[in-house]
N, C-alpha and C. Protein backbone atom coordinates (compact mmCIF):
# COMPACT_ATOMS: atom_id res chain seq x y z
N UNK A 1 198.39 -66.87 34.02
CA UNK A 1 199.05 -66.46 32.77
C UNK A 1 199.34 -67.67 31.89
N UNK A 2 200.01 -68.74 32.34
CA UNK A 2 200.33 -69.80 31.98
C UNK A 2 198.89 -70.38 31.62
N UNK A 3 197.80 -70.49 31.88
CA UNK A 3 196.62 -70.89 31.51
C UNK A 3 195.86 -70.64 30.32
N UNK A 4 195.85 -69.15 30.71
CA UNK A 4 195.86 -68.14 29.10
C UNK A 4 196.40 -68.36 28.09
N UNK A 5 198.22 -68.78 28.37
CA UNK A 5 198.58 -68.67 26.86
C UNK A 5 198.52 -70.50 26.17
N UNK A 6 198.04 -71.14 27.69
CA UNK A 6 197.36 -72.29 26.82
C UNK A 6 196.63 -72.66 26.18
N UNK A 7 195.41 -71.89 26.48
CA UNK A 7 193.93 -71.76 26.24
C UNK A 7 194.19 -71.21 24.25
N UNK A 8 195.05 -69.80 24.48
CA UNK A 8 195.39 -69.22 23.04
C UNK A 8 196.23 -70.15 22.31
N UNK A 9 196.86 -70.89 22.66
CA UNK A 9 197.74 -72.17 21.86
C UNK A 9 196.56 -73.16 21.38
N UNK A 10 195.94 -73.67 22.37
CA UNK A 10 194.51 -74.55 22.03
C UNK A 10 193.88 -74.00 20.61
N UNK A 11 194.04 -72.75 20.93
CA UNK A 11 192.48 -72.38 19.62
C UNK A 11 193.32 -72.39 18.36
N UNK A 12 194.66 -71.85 18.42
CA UNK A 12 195.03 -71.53 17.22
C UNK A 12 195.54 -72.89 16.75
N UNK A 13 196.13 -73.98 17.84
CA UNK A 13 196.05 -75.21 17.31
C UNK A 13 195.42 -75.93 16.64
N UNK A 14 193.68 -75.83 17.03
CA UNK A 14 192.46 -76.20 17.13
C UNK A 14 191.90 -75.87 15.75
N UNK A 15 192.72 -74.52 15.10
CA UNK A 15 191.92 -74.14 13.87
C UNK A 15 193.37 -74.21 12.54
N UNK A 16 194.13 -74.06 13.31
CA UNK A 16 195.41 -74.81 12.46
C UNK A 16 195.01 -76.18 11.68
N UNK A 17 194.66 -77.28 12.68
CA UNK A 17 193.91 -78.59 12.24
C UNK A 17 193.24 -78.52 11.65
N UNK A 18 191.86 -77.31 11.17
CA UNK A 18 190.78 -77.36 10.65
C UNK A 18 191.17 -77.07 9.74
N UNK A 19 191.78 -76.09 9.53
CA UNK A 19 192.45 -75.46 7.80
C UNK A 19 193.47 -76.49 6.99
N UNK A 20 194.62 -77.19 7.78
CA UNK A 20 195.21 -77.97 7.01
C UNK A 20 194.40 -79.80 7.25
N UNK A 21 193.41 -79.82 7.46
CA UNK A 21 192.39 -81.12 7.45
C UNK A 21 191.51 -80.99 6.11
N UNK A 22 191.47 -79.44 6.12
CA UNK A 22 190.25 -79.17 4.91
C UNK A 22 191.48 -78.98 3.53
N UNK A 23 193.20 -78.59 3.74
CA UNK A 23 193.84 -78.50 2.56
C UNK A 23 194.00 -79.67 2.42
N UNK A 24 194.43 -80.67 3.49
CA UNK A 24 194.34 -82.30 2.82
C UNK A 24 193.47 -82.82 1.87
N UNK A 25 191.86 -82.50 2.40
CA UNK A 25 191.32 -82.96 1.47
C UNK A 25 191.08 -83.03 0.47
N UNK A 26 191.35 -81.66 0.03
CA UNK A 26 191.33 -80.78 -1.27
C UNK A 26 192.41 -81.37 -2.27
N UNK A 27 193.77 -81.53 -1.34
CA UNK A 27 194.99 -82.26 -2.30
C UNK A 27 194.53 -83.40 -2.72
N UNK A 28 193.75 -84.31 -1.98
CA UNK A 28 193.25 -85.90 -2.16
C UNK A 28 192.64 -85.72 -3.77
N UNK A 29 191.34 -85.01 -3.33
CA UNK A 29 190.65 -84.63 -4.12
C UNK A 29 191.39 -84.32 -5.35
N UNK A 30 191.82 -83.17 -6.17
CA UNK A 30 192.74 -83.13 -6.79
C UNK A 30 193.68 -84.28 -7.23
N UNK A 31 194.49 -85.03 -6.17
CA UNK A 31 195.37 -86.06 -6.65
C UNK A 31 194.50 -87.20 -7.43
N UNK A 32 193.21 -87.63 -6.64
CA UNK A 32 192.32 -88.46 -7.19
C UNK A 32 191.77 -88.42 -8.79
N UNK A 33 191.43 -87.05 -9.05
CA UNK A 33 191.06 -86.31 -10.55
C UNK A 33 192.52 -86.66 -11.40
N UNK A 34 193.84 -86.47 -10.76
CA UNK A 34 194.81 -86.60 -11.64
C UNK A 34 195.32 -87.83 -12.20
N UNK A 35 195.04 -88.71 -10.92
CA UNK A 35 195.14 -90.19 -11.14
C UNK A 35 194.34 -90.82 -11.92
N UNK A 36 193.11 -90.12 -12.16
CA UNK A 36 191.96 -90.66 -13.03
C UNK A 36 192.60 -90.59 -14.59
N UNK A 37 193.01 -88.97 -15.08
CA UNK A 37 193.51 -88.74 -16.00
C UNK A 37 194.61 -89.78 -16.46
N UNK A 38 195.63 -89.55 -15.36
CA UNK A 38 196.73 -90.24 -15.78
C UNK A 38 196.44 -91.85 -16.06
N UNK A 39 195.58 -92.77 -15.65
CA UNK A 39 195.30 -93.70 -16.40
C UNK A 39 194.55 -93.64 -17.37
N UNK A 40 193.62 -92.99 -17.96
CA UNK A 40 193.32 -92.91 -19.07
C UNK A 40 194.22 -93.11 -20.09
N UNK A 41 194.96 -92.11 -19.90
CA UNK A 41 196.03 -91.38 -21.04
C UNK A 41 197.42 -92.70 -20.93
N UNK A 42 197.30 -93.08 -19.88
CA UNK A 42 198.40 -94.59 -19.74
C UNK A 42 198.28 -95.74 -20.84
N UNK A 43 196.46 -95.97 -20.29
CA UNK A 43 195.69 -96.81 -21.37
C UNK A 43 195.96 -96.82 -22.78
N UNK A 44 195.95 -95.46 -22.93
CA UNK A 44 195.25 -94.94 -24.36
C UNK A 44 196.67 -94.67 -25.12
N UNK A 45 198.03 -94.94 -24.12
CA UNK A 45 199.27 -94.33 -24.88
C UNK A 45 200.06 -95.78 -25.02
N UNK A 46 199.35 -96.60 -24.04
CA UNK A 46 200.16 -98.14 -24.25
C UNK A 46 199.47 -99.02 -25.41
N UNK A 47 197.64 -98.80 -25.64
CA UNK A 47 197.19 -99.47 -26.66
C UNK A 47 198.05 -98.67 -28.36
N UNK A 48 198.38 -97.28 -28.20
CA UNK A 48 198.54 -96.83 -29.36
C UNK A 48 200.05 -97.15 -29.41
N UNK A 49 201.28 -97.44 -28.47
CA UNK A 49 202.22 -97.51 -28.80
C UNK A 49 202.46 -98.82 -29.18
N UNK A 50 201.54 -99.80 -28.71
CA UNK A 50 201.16 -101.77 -28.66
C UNK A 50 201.19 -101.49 -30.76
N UNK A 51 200.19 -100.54 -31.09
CA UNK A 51 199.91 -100.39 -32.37
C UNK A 51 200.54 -99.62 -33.26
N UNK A 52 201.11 -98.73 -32.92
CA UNK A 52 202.37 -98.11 -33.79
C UNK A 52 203.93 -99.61 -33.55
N UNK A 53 203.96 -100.28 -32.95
CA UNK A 53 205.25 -101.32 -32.45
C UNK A 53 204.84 -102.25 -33.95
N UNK A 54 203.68 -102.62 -33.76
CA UNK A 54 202.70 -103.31 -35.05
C UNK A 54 203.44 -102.77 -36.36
N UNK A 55 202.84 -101.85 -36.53
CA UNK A 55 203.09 -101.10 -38.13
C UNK A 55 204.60 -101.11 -38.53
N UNK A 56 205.46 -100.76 -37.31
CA UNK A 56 206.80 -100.99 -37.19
C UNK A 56 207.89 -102.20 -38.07
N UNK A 57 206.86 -103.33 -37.19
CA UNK A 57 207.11 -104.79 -37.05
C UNK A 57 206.70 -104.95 -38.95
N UNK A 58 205.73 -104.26 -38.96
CA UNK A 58 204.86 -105.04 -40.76
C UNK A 58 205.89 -104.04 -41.56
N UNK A 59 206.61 -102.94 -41.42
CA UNK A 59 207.25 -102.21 -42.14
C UNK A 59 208.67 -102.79 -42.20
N UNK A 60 209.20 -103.30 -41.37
CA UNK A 60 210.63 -104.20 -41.34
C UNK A 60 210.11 -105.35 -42.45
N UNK A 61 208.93 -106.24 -42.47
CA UNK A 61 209.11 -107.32 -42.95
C UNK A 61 208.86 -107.11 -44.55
N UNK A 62 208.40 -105.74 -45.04
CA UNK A 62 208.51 -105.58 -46.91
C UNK A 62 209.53 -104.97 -47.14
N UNK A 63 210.60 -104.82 -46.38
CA UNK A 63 212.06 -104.39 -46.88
C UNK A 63 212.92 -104.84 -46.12
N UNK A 64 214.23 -105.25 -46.42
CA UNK A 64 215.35 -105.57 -46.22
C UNK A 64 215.68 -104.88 -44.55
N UNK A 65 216.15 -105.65 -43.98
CA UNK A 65 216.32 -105.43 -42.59
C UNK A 65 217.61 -104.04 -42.51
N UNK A 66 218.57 -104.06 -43.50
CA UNK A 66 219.63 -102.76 -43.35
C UNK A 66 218.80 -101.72 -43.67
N UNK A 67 218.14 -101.72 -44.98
CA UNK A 67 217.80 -100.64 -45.18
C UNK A 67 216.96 -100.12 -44.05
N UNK A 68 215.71 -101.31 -43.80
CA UNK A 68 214.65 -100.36 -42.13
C UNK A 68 215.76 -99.98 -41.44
N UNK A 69 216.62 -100.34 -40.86
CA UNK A 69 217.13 -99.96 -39.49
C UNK A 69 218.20 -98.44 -39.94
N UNK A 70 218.75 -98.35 -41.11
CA UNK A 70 219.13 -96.98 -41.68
C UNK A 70 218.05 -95.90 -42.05
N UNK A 71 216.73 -96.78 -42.69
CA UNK A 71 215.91 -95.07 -42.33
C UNK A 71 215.48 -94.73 -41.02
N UNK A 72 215.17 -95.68 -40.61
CA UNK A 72 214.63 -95.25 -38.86
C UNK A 72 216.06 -94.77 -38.08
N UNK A 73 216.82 -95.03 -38.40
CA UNK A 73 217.82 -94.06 -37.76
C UNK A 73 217.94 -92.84 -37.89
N UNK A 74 217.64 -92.25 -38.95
CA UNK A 74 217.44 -90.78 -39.23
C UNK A 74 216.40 -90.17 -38.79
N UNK A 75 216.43 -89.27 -37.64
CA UNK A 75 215.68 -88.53 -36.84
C UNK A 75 214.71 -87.83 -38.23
N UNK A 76 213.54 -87.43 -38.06
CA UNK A 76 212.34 -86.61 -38.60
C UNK A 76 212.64 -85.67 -38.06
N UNK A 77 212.22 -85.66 -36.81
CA UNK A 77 211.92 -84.68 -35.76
C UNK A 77 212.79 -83.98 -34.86
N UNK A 78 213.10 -82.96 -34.30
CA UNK A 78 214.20 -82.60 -33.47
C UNK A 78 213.17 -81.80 -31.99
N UNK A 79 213.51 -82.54 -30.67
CA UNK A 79 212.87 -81.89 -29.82
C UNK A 79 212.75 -81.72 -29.00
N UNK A 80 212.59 -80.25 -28.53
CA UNK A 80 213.17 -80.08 -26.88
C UNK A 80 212.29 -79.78 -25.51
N UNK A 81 212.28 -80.31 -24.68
CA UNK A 81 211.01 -79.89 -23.20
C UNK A 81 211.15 -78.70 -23.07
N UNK A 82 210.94 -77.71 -22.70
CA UNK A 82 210.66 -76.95 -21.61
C UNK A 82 209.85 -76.94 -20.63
N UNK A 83 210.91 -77.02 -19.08
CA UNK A 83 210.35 -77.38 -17.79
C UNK A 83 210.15 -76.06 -17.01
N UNK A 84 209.05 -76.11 -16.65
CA UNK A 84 208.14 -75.22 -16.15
C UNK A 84 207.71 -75.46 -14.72
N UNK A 85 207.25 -74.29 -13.98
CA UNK A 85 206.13 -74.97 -12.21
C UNK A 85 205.42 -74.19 -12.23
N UNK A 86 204.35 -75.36 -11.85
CA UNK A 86 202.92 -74.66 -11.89
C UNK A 86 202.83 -75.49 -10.36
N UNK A 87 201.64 -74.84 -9.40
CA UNK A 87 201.40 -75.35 -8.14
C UNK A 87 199.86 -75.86 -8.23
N UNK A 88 200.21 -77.12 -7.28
CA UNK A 88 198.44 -77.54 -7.22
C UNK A 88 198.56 -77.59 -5.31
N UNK A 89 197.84 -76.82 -5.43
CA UNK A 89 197.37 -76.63 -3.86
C UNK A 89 198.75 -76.29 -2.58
N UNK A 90 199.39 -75.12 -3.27
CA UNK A 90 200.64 -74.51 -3.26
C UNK A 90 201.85 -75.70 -3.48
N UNK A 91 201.70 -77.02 -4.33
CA UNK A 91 202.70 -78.25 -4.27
C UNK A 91 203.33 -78.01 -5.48
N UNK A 92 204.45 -76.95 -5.60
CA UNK A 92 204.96 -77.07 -6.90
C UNK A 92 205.09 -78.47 -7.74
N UNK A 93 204.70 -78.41 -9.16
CA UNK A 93 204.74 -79.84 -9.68
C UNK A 93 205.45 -79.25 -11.41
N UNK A 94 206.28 -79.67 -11.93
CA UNK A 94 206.11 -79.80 -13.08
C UNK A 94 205.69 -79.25 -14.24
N UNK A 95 205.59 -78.56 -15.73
CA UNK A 95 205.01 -78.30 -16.60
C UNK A 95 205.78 -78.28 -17.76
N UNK A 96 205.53 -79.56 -18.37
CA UNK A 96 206.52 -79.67 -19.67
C UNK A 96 205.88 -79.15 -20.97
N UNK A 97 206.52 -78.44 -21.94
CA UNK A 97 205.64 -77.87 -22.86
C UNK A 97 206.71 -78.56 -23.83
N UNK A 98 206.12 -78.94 -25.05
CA UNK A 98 207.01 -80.08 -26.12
C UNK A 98 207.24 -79.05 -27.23
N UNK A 99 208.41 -78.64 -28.11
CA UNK A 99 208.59 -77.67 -28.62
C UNK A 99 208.93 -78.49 -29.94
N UNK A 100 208.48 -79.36 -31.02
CA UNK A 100 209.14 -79.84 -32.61
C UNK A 100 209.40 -78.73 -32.92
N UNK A 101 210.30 -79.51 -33.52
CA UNK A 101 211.20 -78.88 -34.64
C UNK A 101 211.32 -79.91 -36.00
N UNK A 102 210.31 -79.71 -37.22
CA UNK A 102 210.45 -80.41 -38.23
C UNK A 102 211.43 -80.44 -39.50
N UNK A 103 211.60 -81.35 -40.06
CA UNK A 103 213.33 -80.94 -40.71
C UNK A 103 212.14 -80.64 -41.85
N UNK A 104 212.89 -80.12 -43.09
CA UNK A 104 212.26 -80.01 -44.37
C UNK A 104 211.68 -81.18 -45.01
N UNK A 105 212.20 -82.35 -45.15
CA UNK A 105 211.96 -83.84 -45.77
C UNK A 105 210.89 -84.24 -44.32
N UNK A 106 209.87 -84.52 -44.34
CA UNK A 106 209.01 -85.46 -43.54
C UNK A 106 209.37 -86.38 -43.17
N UNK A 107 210.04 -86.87 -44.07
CA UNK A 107 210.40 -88.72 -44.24
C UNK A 107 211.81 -88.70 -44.56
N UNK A 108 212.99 -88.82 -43.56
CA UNK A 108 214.32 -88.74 -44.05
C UNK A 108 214.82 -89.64 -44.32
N UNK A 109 214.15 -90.78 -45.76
CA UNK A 109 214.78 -91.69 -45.97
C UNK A 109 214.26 -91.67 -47.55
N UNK A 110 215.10 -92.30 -48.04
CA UNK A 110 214.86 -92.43 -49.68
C UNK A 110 213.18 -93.22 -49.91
N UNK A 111 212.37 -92.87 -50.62
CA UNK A 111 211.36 -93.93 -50.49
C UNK A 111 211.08 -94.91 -51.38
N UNK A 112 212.64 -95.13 -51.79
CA UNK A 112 212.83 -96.64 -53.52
C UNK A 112 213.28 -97.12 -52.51
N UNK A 113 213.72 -96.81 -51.19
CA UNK A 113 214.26 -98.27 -50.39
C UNK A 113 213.15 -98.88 -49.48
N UNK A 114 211.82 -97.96 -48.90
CA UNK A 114 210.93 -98.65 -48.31
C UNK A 114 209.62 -98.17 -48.66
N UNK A 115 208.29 -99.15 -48.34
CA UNK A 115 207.08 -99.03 -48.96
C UNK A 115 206.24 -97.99 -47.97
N UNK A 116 204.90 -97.64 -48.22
CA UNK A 116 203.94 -96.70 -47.38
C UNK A 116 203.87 -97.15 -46.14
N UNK A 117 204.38 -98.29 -45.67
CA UNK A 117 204.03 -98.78 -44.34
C UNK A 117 204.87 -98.06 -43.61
N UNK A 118 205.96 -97.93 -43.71
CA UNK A 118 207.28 -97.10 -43.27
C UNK A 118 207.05 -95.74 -42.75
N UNK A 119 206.20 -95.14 -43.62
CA UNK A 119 205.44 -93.54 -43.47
C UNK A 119 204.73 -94.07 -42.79
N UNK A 120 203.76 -94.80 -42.63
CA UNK A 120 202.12 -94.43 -41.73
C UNK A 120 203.14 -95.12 -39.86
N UNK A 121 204.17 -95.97 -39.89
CA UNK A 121 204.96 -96.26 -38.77
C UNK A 121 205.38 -94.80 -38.15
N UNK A 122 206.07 -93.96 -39.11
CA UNK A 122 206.69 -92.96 -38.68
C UNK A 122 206.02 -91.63 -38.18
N UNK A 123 204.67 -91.63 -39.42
CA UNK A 123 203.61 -90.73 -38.56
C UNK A 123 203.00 -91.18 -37.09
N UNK A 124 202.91 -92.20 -36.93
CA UNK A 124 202.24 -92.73 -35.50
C UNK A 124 203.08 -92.87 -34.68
N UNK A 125 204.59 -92.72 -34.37
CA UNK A 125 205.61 -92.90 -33.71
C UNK A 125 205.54 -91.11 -33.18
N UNK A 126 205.70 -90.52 -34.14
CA UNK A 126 206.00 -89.14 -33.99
C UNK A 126 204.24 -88.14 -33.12
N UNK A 127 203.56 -89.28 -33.41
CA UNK A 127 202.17 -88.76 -32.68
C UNK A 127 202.09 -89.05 -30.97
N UNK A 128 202.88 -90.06 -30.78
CA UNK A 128 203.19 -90.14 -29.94
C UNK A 128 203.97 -89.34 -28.86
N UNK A 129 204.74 -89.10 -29.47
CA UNK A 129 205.69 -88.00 -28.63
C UNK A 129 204.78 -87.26 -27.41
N UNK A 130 203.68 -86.37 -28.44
CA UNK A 130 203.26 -85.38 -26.47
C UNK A 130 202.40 -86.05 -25.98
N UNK A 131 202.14 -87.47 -26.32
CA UNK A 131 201.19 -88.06 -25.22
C UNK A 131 202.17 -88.38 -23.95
N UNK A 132 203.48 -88.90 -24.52
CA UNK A 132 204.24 -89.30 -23.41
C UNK A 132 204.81 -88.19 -22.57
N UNK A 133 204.97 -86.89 -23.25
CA UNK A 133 205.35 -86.02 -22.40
C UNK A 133 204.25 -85.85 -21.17
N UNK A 134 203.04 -85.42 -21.72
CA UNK A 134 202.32 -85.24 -21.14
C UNK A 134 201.97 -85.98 -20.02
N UNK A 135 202.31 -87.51 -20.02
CA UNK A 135 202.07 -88.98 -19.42
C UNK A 135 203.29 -88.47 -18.28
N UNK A 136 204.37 -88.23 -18.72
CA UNK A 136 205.35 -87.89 -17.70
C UNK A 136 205.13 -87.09 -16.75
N UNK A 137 204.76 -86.15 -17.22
CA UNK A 137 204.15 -84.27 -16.41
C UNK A 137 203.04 -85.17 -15.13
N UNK A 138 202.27 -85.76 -15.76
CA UNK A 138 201.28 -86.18 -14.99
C UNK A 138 201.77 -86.86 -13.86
N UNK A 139 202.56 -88.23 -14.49
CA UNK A 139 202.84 -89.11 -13.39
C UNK A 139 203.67 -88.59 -12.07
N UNK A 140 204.92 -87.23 -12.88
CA UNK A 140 205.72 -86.93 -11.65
C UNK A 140 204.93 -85.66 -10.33
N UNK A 141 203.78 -85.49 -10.83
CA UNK A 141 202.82 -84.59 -10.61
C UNK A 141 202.34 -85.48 -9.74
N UNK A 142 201.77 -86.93 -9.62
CA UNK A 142 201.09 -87.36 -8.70
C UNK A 142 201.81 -88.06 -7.94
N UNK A 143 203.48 -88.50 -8.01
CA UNK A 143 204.35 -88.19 -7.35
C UNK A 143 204.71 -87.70 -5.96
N UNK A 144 204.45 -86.08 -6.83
CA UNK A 144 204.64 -85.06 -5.38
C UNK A 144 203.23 -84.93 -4.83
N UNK A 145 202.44 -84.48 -5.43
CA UNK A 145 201.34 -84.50 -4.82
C UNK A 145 201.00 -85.61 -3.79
N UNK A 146 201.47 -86.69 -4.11
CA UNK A 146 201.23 -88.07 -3.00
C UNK A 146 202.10 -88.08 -1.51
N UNK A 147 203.56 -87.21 -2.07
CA UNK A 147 204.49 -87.03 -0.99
C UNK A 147 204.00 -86.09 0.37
N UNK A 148 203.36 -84.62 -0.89
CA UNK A 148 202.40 -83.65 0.32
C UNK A 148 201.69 -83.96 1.14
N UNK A 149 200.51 -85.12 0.54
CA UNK A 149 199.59 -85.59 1.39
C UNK A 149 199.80 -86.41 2.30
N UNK A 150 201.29 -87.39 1.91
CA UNK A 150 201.49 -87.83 3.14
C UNK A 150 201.87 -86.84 4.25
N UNK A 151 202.79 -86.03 3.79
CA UNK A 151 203.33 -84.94 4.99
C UNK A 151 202.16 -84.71 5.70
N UNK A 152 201.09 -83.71 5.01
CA UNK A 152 199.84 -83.24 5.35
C UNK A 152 199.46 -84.27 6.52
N UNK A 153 199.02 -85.34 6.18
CA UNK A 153 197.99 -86.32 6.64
C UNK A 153 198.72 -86.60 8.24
N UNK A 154 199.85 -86.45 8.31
CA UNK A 154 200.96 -86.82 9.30
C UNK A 154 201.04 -85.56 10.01
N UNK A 155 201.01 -84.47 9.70
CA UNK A 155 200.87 -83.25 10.57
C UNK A 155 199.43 -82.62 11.21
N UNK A 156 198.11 -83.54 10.01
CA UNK A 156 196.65 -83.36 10.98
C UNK A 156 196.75 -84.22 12.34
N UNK A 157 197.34 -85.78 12.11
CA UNK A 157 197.12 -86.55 13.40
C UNK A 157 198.05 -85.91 14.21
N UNK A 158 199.35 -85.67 14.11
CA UNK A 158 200.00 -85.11 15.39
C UNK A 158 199.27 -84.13 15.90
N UNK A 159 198.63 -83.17 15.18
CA UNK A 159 197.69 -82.29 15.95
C UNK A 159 196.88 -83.05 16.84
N UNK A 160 195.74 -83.81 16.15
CA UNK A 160 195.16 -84.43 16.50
C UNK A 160 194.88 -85.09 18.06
N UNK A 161 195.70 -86.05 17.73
CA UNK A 161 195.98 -87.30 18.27
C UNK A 161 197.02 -87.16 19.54
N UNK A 162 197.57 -85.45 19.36
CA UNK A 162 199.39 -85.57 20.74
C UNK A 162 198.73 -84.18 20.93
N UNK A 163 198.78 -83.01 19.88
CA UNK A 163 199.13 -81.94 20.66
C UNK A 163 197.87 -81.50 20.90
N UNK A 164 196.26 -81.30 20.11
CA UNK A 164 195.04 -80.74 20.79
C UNK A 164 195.42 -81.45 22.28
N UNK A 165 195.39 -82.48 22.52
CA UNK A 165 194.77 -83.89 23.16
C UNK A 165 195.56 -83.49 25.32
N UNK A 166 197.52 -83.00 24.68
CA UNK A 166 198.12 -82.54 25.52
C UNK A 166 197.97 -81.44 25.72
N UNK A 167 197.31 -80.55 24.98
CA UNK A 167 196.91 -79.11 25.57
C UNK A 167 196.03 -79.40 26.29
N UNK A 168 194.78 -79.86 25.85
CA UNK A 168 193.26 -80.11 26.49
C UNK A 168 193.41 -80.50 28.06
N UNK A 169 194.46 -81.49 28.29
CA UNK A 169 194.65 -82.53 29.43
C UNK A 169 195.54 -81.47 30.30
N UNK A 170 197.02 -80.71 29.58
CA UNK A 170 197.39 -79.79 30.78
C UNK A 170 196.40 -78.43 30.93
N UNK A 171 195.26 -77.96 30.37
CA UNK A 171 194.13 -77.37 30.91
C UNK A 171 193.31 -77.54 31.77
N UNK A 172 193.46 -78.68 31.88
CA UNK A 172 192.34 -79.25 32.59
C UNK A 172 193.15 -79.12 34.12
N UNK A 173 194.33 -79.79 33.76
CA UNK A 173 194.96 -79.91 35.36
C UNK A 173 195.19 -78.64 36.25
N UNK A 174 195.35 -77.46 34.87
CA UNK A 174 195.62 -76.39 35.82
C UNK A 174 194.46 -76.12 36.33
N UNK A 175 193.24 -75.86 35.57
CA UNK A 175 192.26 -75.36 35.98
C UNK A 175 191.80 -76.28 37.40
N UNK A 176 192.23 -77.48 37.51
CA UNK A 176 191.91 -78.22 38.63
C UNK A 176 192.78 -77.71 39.91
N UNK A 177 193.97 -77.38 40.02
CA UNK A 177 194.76 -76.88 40.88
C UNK A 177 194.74 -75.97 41.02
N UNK A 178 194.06 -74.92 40.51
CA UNK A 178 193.52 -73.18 40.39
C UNK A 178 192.53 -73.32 41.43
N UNK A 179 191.20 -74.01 40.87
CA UNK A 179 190.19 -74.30 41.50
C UNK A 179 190.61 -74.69 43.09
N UNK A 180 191.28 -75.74 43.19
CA UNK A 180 191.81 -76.94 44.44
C UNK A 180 192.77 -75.17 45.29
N UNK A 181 193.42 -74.55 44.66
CA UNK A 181 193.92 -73.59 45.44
C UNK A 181 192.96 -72.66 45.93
N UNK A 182 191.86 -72.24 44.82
CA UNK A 182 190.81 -70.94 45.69
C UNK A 182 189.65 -71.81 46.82
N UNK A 183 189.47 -72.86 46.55
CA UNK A 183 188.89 -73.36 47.63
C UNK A 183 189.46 -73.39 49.20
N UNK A 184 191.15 -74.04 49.12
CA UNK A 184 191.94 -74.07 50.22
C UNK A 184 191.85 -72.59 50.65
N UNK A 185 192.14 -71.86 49.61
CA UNK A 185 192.22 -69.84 49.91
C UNK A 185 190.43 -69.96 51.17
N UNK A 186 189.42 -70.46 50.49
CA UNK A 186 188.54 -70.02 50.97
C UNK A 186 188.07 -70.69 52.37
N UNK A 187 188.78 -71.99 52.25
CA UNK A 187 188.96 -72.33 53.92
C UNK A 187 189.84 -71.81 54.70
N UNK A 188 190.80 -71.56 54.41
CA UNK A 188 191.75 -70.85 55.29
C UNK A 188 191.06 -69.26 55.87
N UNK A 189 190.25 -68.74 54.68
CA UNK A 189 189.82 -67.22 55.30
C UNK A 189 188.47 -67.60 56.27
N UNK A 190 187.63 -68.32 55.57
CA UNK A 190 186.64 -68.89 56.67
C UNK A 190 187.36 -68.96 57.98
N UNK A 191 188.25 -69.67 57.92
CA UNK A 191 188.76 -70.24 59.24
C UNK A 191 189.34 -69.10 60.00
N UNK A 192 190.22 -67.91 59.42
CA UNK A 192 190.65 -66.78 60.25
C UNK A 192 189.37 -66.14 60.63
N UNK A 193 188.09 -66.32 59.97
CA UNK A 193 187.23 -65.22 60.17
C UNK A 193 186.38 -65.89 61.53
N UNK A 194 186.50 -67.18 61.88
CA UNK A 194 185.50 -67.46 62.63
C UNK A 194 186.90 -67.84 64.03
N UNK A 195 187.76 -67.31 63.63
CA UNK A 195 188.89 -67.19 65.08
C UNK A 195 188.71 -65.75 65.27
N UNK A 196 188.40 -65.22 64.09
CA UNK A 196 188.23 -63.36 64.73
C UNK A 196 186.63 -63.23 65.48
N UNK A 197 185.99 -63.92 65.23
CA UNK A 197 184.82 -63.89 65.68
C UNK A 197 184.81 -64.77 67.03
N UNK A 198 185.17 -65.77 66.86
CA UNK A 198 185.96 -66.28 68.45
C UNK A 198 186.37 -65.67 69.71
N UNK A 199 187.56 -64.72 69.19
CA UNK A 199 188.28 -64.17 70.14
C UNK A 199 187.33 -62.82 70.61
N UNK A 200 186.32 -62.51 69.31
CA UNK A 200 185.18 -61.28 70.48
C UNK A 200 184.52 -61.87 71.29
């Protein structure tokens, strides 16, 4: 009995491993595609923010330092996340959706106090916004996804490596002491049978 329900522990162990060996890979896979993205979009959000910092910098220096730092204080834009879950390979992760809200004035600053540079700063600041959301979503996304796979990767080898390995080995022993018992069984009856044959 005890043999049996080892044998049935073995297999379902045995294919336990196969299914979460093949979801590991799949998360890898996946995490790998996301990591690809997410540097792209890293690249592409640090060269454009390197260059909106620029326009910034050239828009402070054709006007008076109070006045820049009083229009750029006045928000354009008003705006809120909504956080969302979406699952990648059942790993809940994240889903920020960026909601503006534009005031009536584009530009909430007088424009006799600063020149066009000021506008083309403020349009490229504000373009920015859902790259970084998006940059965020991603990064905390590969995050968890990295945390799963470790779990994952750590629950194929214990299969692996302890429990196939200690099933396999106490199978073996029983089946050796099963065996080692019907043999002894079969000397012992030999042996009554050739004392019954003896004593005729």
């Amino acid at each position: 009995m005890e043999l049996s329900k080892l044998k049935t522990r073995l297999k379902t162990a045995t294919r336990g491993h196969k299914l979460l060996k093949d979801k590991t890979d799949e998360m890898i896979r996946r995490f790998s595609e996301i990591i690809r993205e997410d540097k792209a979009l890293r690249d592409s959000l640090e060269a454009e923010i390197s260059l909106t910092l620029k326009k910034f910098s050239f828009a402070r220096t054709l006007a008076p330092k109070s006045d820049v730092e009083l229009a750029f204080s006045m928000p354009a834009v008003s705006v809120e996340i909504d956080c969302d879950v979406k699952t990648i390979m059942n790993v809940p992760v994240p889903k920020l959706t960026l909601n503006k809200a534009e005031n009536k004035e584009k530009y909430p600053y007088s424009f006799g106090f600063l020149t066009e540079e000021a506008d083309v700063a403020v349009d490229a600041a504000g373009a920015l916004i859902e790259k970084m959301v998006k940059l965020a979503e991603l990064e905390k996304a590969t995050t968890m996804l990295a945390d799963e796979i470790e779990k994952s990767k750590r629950r194929v080898n214990a299969l692996e490596y302890v429990l196939i390995p200690n099933l396999q080995e106490t199978i073996k022993y029983i089946g050796m002491k099963l065996e080692e018992n019907d043999r002894s069984s079969r000397t012992r009856l030999m042996k009554v049978k050739s004392m019954m044959f003896s004593e005729q």
